[in-house]
C-alpha atoms as a PDB file:
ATOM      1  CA  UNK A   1      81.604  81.044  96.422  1.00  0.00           C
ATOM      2  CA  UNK A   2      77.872  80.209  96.805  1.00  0.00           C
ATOM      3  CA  UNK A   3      74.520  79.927  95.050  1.00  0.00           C
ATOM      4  CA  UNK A   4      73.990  83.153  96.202  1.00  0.00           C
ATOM      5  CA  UNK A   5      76.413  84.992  94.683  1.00  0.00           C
ATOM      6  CA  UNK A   6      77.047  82.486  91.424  1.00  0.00           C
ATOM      7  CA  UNK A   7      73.487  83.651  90.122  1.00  0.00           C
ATOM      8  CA  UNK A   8      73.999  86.758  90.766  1.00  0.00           C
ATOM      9  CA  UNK A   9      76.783  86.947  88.498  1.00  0.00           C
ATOM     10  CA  UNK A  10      75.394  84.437  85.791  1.00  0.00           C
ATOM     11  CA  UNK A  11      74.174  85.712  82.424  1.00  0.00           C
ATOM     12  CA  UNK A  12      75.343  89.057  82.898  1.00  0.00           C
ATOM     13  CA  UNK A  13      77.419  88.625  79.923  1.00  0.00           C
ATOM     14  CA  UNK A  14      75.615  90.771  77.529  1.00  0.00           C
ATOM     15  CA  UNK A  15      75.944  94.779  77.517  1.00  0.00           C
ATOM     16  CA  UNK A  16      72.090  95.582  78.419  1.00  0.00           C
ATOM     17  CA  UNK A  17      72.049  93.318  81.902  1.00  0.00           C
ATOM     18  CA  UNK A  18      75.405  94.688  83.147  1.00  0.00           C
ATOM     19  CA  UNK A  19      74.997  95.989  86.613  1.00  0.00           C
ATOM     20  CA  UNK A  20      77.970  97.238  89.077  1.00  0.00           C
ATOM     21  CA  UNK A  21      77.941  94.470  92.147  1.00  0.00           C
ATOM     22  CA  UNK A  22      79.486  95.254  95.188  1.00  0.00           C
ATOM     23  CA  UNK A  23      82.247  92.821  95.705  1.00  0.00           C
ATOM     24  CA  UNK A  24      81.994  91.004  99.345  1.00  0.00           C
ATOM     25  CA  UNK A  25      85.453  91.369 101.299  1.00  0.00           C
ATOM     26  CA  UNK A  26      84.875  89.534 104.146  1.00  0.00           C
ATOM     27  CA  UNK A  27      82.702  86.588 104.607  1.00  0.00           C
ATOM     28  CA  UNK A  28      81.966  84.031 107.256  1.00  0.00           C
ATOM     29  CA  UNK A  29      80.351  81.110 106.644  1.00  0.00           C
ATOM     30  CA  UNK A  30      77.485  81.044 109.761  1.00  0.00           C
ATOM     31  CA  UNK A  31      76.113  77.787 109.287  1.00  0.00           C
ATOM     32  CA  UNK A  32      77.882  74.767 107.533  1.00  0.00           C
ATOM     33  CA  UNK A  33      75.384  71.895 106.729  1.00  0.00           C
ATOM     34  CA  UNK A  34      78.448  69.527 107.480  1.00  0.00           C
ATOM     35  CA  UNK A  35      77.997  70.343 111.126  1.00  0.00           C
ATOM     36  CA  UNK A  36      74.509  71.131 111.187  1.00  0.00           C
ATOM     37  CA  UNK A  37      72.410  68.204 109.456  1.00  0.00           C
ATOM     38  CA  UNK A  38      69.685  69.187 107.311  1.00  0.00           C
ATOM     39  CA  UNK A  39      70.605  72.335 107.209  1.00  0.00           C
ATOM     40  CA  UNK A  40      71.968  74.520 104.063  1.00  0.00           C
ATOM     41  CA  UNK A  41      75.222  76.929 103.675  1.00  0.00           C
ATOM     42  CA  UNK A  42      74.561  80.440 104.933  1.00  0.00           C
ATOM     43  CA  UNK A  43      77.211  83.150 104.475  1.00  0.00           C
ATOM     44  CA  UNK A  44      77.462  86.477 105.857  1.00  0.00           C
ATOM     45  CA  UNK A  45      79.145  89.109 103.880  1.00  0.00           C
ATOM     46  CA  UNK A  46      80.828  92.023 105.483  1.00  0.00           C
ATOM     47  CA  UNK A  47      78.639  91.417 108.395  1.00  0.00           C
ATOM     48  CA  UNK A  48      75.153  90.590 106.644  1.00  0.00           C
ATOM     49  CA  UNK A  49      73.328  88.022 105.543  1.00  0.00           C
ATOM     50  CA  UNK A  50      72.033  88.628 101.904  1.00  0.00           C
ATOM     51  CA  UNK A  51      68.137  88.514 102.282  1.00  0.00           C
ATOM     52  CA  UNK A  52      67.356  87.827 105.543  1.00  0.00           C
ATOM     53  CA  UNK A  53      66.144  91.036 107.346  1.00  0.00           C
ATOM     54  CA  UNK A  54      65.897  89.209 110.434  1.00  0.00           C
ATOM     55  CA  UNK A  55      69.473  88.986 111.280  1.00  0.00           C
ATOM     56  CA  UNK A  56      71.070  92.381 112.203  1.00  0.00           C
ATOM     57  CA  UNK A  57      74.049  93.670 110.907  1.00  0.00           C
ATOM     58  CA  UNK A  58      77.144  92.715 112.786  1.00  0.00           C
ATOM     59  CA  UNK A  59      80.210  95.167 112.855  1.00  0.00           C
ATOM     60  CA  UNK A  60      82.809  93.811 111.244  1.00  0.00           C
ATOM     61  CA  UNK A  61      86.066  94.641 113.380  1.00  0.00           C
ATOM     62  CA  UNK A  62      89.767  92.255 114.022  1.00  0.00           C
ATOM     63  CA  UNK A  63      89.380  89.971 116.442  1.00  0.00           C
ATOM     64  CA  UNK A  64      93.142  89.940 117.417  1.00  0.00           C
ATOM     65  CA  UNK A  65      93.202  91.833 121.043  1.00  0.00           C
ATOM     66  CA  UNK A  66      94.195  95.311 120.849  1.00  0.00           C
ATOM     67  CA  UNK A  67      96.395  94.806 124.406  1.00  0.00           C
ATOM     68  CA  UNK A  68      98.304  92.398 122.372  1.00  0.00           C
ATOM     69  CA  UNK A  69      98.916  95.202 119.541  1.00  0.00           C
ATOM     70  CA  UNK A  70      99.908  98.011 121.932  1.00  0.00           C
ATOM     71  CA  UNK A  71     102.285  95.293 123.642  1.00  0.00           C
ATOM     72  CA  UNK A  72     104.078  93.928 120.399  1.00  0.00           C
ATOM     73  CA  UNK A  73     104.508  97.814 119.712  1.00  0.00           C
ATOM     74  CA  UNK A  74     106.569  98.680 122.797  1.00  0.00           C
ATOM     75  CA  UNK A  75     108.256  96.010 122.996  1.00  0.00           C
ATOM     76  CA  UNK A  76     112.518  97.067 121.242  1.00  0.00           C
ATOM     77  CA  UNK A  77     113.877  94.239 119.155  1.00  0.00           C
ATOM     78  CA  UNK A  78     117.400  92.662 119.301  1.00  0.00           C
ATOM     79  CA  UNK A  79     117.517  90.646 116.584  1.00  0.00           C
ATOM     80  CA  UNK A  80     121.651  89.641 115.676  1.00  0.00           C
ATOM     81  CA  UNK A  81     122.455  90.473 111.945  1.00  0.00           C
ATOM     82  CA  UNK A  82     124.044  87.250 110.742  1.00  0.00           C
ATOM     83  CA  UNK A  83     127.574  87.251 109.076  1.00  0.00           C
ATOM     84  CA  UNK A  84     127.671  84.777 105.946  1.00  0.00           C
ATOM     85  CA  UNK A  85     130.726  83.598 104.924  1.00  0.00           C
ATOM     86  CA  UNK A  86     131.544  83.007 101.762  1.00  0.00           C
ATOM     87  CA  UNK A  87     132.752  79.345 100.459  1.00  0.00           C
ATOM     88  CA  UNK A  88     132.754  77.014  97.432  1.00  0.00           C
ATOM     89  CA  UNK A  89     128.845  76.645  97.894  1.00  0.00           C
ATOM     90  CA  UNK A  90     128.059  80.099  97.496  1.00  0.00           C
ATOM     91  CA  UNK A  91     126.172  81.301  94.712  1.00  0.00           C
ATOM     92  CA  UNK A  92     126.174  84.420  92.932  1.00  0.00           C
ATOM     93  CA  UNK A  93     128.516  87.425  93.245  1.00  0.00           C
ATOM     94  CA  UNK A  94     130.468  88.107  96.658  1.00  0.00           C
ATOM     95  CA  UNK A  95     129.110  91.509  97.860  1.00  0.00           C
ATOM     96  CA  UNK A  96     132.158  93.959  98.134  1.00  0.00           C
END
């Protein structure tokens, strides 16, 4: 994804260096040197940023509103059921 995690994962090839990494889930790319001139990439995965003790940790949560959750969940659906006919297009065998 990065430099960051690239070098981390370069050379461990051989059986001595192999070490157990965490793998990052969730990442957000904080600043983008695309937007910011002069600036580099900075990630933050699963809420930190990998060696900067300055930042704090940020709880990673889902931004969707949990109103709109509780709403979609009350809410009954009538959906129709749609009634196919078959014809000298179909394809495959007729259902019984």
């Amino acid at each position: 994804m990065n430099g960051m995690m690239e070098s981390s994962h370069s050379g461990s090839r051989s059986g001595s260096h192999h070490h157990h990494h965490h793998k990052a889930r969730n990442y957000k790319l904080i600043t983008d040197p695309f937007l910011n001139k002069g600036g580099s990439k900075v990630y933050r995965y699963d809420g930190n940023i990998p060696n900067d003790p300055t930042c704090p940790p940020v709880q990673v949560r889902d931004p969707r509103s949990q109103i709109t959750r509780i709403w979609t969940r009350l809410e009954l659906l009538d959906i129709p059921v749609p009634r196919f006919k078959i014809d000298a297009n179909y394809v495959g065998d007729p259902p019984h």
